[in-house]
C-alpha atoms as a PDB file:
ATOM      1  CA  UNK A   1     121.351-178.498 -86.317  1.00  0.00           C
ATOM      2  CA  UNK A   2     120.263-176.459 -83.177  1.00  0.00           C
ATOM      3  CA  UNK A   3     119.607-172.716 -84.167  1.00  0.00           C
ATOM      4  CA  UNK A   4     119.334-171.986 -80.108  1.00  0.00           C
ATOM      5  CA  UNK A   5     122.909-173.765 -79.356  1.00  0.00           C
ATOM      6  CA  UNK A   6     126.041-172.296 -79.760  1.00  0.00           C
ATOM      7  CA  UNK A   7     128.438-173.029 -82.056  1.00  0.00           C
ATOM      8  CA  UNK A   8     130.825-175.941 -80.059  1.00  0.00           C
ATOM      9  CA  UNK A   9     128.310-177.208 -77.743  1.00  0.00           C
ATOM     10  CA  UNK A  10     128.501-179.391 -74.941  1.00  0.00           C
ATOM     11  CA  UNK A  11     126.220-182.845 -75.161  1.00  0.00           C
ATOM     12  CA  UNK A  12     125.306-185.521 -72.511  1.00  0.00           C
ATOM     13  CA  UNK A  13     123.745-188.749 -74.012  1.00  0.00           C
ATOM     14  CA  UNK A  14     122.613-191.202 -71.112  1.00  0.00           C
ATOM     15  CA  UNK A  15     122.246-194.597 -72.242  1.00  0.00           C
ATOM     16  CA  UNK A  16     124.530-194.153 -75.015  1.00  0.00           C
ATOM     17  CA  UNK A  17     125.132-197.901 -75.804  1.00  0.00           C
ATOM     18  CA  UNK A  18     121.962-198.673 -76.470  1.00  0.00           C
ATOM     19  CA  UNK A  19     119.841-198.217 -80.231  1.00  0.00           C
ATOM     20  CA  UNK A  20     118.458-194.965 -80.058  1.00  0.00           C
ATOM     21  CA  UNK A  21     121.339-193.771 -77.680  1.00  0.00           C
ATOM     22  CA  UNK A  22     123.865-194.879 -79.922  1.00  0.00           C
ATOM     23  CA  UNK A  23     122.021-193.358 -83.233  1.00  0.00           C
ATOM     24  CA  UNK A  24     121.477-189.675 -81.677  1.00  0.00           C
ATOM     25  CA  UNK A  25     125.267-189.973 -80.979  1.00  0.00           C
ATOM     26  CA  UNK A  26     126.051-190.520 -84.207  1.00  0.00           C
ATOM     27  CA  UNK A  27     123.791-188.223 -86.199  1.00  0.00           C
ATOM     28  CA  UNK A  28     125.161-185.056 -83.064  1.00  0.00           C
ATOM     29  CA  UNK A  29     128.999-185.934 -84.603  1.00  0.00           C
ATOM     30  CA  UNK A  30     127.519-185.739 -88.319  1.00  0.00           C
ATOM     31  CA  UNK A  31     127.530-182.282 -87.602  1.00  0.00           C
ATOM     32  CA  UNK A  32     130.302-179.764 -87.084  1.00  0.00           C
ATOM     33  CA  UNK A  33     127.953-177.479 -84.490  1.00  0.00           C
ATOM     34  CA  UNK A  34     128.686-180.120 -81.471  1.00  0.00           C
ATOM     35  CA  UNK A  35     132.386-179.425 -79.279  1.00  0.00           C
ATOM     36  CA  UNK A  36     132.020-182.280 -76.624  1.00  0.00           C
ATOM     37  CA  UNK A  37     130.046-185.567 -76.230  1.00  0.00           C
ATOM     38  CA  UNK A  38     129.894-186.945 -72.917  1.00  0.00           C
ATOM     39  CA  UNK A  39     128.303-190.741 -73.881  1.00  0.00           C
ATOM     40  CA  UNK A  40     127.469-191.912 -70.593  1.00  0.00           C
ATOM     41  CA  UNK A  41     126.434-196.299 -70.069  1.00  0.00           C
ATOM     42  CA  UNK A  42     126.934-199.547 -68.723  1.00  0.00           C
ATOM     43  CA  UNK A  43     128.632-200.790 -71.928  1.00  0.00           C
ATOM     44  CA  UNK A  44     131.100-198.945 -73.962  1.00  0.00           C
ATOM     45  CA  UNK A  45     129.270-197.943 -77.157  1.00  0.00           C
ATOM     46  CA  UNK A  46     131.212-198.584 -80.672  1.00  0.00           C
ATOM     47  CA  UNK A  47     131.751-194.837 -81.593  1.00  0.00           C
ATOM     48  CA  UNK A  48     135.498-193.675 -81.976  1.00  0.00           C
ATOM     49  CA  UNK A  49     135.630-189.919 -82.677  1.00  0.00           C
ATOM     50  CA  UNK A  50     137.984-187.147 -80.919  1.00  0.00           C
ATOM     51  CA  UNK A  51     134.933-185.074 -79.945  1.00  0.00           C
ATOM     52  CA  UNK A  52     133.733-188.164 -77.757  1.00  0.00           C
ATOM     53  CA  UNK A  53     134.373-189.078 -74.375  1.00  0.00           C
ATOM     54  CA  UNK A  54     133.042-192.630 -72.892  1.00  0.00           C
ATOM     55  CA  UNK A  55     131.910-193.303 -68.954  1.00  0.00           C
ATOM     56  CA  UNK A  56     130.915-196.384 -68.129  1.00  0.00           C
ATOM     57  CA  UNK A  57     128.664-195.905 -64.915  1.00  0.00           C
ATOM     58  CA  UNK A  58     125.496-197.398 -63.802  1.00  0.00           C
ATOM     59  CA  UNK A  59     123.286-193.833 -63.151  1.00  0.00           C
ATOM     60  CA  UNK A  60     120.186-196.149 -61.708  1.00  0.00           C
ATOM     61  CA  UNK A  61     122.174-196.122 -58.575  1.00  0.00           C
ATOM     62  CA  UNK A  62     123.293-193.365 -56.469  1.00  0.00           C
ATOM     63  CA  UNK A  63     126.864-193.903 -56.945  1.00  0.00           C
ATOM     64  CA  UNK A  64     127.227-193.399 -60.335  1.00  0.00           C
ATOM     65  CA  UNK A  65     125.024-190.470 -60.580  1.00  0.00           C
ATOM     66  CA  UNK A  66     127.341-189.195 -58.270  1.00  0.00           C
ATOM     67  CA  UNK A  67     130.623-190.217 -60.022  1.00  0.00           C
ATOM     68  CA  UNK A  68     129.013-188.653 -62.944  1.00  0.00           C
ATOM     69  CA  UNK A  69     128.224-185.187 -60.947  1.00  0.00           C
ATOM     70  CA  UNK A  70     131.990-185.080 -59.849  1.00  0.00           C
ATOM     71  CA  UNK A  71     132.849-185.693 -63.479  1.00  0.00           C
ATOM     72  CA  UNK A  72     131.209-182.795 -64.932  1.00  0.00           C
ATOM     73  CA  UNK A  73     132.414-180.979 -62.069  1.00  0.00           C
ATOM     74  CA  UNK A  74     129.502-178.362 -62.802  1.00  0.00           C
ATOM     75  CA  UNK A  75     130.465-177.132 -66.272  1.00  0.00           C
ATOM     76  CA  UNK A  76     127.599-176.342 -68.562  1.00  0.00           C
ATOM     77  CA  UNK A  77     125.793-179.187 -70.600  1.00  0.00           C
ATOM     78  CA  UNK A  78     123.657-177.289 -73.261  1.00  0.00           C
ATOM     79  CA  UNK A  79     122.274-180.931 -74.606  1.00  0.00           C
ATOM     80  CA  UNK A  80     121.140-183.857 -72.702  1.00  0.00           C
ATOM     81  CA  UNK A  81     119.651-186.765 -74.086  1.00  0.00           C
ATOM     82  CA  UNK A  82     118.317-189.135 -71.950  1.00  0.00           C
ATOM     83  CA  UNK A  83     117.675-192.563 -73.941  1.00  0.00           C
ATOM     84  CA  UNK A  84     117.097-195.168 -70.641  1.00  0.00           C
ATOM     85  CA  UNK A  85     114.402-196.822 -70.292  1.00  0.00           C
ATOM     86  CA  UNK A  86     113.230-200.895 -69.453  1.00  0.00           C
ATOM     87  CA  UNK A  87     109.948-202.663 -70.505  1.00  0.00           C
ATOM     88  CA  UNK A  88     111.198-205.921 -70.122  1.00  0.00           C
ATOM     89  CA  UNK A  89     114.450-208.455 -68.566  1.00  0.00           C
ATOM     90  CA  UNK A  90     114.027-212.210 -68.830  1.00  0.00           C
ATOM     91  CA  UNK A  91     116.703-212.822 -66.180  1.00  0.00           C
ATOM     92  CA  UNK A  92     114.371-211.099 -63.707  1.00  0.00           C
ATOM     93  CA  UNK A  93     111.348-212.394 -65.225  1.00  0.00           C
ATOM     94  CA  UNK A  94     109.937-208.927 -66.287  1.00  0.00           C
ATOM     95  CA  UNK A  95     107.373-208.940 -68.443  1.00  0.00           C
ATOM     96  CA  UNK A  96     104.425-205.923 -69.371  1.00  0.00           C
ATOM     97  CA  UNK A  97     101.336-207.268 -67.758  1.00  0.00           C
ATOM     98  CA  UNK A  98      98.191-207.676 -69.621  1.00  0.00           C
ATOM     99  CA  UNK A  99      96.432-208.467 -66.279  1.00  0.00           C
ATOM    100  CA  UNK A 100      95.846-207.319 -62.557  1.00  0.00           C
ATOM    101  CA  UNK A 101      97.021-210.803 -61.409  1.00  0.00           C
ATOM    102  CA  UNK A 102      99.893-210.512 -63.208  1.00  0.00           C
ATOM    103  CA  UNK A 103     101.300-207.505 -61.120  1.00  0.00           C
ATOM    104  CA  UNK A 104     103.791-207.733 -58.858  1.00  0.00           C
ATOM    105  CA  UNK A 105     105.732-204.898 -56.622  1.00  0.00           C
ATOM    106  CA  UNK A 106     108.999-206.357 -57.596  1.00  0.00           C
ATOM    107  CA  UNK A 107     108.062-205.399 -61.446  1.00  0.00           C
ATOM    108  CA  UNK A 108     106.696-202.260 -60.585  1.00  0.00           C
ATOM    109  CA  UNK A 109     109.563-201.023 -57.891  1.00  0.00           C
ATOM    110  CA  UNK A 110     112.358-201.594 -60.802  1.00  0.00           C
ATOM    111  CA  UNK A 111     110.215-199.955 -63.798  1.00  0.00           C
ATOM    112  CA  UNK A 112     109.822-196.818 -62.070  1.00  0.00           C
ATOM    113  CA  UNK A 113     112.504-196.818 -60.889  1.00  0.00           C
ATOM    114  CA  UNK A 114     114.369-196.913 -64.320  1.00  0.00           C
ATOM    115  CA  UNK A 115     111.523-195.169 -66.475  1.00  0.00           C
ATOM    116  CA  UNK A 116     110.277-192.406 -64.041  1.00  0.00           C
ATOM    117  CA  UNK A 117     113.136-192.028 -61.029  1.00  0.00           C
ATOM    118  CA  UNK A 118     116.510-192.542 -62.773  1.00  0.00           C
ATOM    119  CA  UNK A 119     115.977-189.637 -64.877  1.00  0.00           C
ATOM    120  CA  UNK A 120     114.468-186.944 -62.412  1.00  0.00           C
ATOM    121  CA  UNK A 121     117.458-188.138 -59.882  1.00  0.00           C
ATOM    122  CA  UNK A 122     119.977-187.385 -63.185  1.00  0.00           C
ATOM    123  CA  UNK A 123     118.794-183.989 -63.552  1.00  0.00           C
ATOM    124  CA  UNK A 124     118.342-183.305 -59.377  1.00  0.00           C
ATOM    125  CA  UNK A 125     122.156-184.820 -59.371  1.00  0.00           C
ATOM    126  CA  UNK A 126     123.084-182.416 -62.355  1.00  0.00           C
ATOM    127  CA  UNK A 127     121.223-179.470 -62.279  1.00  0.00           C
ATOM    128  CA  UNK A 128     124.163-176.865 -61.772  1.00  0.00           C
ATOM    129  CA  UNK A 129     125.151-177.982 -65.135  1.00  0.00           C
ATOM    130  CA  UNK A 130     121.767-176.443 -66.655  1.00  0.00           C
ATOM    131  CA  UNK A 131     121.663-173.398 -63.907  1.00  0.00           C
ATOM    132  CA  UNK A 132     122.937-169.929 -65.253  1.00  0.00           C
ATOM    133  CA  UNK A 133     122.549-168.043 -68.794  1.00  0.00           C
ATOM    134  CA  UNK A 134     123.273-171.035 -71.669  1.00  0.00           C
ATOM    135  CA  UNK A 135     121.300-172.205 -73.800  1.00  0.00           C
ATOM    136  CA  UNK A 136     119.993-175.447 -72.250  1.00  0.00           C
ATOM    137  CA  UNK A 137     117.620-178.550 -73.418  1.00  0.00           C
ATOM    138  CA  UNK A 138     117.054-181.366 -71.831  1.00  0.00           C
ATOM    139  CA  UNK A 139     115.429-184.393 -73.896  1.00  0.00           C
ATOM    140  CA  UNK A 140     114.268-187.561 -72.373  1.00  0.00           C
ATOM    141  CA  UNK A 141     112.471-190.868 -73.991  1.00  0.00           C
ATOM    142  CA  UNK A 142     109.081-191.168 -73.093  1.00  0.00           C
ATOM    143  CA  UNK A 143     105.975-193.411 -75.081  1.00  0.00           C
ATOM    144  CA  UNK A 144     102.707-192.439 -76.016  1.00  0.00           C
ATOM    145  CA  UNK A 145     101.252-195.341 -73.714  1.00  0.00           C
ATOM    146  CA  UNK A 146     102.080-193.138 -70.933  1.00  0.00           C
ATOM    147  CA  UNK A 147      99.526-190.874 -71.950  1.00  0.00           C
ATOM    148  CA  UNK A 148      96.774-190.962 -69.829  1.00  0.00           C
ATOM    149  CA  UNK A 149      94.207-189.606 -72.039  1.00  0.00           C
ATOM    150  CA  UNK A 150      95.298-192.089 -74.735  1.00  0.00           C
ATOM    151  CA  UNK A 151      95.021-194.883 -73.168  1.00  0.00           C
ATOM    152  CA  UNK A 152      92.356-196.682 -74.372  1.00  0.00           C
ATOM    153  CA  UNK A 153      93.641-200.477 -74.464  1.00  0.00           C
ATOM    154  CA  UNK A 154      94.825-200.960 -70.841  1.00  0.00           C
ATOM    155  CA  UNK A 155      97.286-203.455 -69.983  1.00  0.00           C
ATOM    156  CA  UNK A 156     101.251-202.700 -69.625  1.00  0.00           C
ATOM    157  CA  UNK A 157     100.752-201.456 -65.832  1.00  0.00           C
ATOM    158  CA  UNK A 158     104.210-200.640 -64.902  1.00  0.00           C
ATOM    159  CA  UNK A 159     105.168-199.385 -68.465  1.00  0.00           C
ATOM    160  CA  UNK A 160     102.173-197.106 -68.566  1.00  0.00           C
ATOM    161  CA  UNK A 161     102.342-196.003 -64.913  1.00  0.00           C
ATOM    162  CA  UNK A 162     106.191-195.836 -65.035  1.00  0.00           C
ATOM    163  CA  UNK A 163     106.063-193.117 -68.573  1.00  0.00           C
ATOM    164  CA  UNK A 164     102.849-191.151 -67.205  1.00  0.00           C
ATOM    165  CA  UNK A 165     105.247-190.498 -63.751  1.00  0.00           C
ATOM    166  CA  UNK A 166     108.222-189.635 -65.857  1.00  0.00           C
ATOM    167  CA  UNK A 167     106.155-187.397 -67.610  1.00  0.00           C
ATOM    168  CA  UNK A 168     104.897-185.378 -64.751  1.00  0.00           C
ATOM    169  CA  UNK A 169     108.591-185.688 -62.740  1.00  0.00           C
ATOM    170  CA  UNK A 170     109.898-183.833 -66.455  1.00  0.00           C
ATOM    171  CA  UNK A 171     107.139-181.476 -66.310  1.00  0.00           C
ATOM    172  CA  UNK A 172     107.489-180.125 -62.678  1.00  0.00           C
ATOM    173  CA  UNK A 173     110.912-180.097 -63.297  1.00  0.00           C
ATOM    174  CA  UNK A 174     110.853-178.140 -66.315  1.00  0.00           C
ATOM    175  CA  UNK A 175     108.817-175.355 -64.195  1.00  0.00           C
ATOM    176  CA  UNK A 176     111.624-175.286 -61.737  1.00  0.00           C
ATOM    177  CA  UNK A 177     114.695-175.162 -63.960  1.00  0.00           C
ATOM    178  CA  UNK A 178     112.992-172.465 -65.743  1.00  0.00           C
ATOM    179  CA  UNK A 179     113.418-170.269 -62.791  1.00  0.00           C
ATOM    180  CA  UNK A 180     117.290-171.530 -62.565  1.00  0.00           C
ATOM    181  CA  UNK A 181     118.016-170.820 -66.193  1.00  0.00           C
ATOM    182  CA  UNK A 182     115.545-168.944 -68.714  1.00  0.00           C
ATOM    183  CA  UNK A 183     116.705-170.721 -71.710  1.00  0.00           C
ATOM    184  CA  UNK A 184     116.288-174.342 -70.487  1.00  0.00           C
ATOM    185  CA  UNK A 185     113.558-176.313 -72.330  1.00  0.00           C
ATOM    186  CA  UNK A 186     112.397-179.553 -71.376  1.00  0.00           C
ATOM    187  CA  UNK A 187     110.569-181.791 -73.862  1.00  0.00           C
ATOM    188  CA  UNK A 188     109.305-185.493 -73.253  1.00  0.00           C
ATOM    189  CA  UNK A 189     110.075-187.124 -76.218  1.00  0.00           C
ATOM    190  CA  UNK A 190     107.898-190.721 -77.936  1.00  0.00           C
ATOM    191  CA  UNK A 191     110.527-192.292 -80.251  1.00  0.00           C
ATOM    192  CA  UNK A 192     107.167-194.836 -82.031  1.00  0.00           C
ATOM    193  CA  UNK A 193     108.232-198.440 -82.190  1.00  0.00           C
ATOM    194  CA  UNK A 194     112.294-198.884 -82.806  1.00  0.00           C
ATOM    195  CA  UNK A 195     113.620-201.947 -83.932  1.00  0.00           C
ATOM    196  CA  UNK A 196     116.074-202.170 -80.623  1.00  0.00           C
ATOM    197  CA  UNK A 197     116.025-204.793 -77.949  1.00  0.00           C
ATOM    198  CA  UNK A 198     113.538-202.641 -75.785  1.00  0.00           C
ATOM    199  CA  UNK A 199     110.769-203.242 -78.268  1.00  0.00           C
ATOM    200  CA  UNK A 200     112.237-207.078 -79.886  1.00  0.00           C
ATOM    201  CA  UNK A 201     109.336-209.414 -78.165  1.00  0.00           C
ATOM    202  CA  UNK A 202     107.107-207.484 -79.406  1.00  0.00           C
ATOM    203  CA  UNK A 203     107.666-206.419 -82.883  1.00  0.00           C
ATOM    204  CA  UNK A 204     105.540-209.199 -84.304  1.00  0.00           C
ATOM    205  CA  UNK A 205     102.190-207.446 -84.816  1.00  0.00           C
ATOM    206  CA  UNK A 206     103.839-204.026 -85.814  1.00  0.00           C
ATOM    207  CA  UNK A 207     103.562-203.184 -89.328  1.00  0.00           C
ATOM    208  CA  UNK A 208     106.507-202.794 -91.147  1.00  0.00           C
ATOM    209  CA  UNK A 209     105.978-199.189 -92.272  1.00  0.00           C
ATOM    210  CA  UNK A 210     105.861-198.395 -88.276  1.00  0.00           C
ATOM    211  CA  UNK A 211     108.900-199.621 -87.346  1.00  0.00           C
ATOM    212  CA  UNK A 212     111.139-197.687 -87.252  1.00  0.00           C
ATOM    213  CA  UNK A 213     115.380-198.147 -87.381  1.00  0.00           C
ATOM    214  CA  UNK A 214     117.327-196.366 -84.637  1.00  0.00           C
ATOM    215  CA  UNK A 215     118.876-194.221 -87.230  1.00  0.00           C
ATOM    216  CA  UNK A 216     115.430-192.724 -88.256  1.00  0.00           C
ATOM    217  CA  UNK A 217     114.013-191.907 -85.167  1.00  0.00           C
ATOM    218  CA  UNK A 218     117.400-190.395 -84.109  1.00  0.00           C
ATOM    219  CA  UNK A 219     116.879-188.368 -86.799  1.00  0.00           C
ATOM    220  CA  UNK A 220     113.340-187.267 -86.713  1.00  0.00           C
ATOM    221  CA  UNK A 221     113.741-186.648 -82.396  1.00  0.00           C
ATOM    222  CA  UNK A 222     116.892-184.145 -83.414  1.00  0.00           C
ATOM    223  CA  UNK A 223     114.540-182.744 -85.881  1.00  0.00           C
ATOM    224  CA  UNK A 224     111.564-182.298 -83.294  1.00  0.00           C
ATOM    225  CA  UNK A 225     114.264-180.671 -80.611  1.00  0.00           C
ATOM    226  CA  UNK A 226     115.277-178.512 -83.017  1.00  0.00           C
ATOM    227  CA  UNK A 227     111.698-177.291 -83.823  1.00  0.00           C
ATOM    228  CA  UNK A 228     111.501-176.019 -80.099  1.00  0.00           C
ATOM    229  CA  UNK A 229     112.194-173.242 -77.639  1.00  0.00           C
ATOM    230  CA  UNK A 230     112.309-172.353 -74.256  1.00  0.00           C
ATOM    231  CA  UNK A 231     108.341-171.707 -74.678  1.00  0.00           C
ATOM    232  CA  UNK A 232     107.919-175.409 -75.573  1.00  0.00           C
ATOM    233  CA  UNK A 233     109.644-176.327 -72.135  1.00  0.00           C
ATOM    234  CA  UNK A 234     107.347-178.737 -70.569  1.00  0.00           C
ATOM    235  CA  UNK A 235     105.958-180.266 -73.304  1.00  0.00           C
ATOM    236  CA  UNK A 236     105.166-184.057 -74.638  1.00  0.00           C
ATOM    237  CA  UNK A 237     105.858-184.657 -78.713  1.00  0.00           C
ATOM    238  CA  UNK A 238     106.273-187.525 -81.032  1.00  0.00           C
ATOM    239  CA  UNK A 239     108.892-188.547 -83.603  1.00  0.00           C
ATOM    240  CA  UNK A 240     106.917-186.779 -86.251  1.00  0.00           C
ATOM    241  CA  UNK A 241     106.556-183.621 -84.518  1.00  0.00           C
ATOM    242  CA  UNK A 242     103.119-184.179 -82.905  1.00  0.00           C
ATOM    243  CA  UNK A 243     102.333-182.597 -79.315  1.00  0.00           C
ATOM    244  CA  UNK A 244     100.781-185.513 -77.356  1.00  0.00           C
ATOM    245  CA  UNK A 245      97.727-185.409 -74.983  1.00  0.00           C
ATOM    246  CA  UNK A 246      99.293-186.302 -71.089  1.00  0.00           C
END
């Protein structure tokens, strides 16, 4: 599956419980290349297989970004998938805004913080897993309405603003890393719509030939990785293997 991995890998999937996290597990243990999944969420995802191992941590708070460090204890991860990401919670009355009155710094303090800071904090928390002479990518769930140069419809303020600052926390990192490890690539990754709950409220004006089950985009994001090498390290792409504008 990965021509730049070798042969027993090591795999970290963050957010493993939910769609897309659970699908890219699934299609990884399809194949005989992968050793060791660590499937890392809140929930315990449905998966049974020897080559699996479950923790059920919170890593949007400190703690269990650092029960996760001490679990990996430093040994190398050549795969990491992150698959978090929020655009909306009806308990806390989070919606994407369409308008400037509708912003609030409650909305906008817990979308960054799970779009744009969880994931830069996993990597800062994990990075002597990706330091040294392995093979390394790191893959993490982005959306084309963080592009800045694409956006052309406004609305979604936190959404958009959360993505765009993922996207340039990925692609500083990815110049860093570099330095620690020459075969680390770091790709931003836009899924298109996915019939998961992320996306549910607002599947209703999405053709059907554009969304898209968990399974296929799982699919067509290992296919995209797969395409890429530590040249592509810093880079935004979609599920079809488009680069995307930032």
């Amino acid at each position: 599956m990965f021509n730049l991995l070798p042969h027993h890998y090591t795999a970290l999937v963050v957010g493993a419980s939910g769609g897309i996290g659970a699908a890219i597990i699934k299609q990884l243990l399809s194949s005989s290349q992968v050793g060791h999944i660590i499937a890392v969420s809140r929930q315990q995802p449905r998966i049974v297989d020897p080559r699996l191992t479950y923790l059920m941590l919170d890593v949007s708070q400190e703690q269990g970004r650092y029960a996760l460090k001490k679990e990996l204890a430093a040994q190398p991860i050549h795969f990491f998938f992150n698959a978090i990401g929020i655009l909306h919670n009806k308990a806390q009355q989070l919606l994407p805004e369409k308008r400037l009155d509708q912003l609030s710094v409650e909305n906008l303090t817990q979308t960054m913080n799970i779009n744009a800071f969880t994931p830069i904090l996993l990597l800062a928390a994990l990075q002597d897993s990706f330091k040294g002479v392995h093979p390394s990518v790191i893959a993490s769930l982005s959306a084309r309405v963080g592009s800045i140069e694409d956006n052309r419809l406004g609305g979604w303020y936190s959404y958009r603003a959360s993505k765009a600052a993922h996207n340039m926390l990925l692609k500083t990192a990815s110049i860093e890393l570099k330095r620690l490890n020459k075969q680390c690539t770091v790709l931003c990754l836009h899924p298109g719509t996915t019939d998961t709950a992320l996306s549910k409220p607002f599947q209703a004006r999405v053709p059907n030939e554009k969304l898209f089950t968990s399974a296929f985009v799982a699919e067509k994001l290992l296919a995209v990785i797969a395409q890429r090498t530590p040249d592509d390290s810093g880079t935004f792409w979609d599920w079809s293997g488009q680069p995307i504008e930032w």
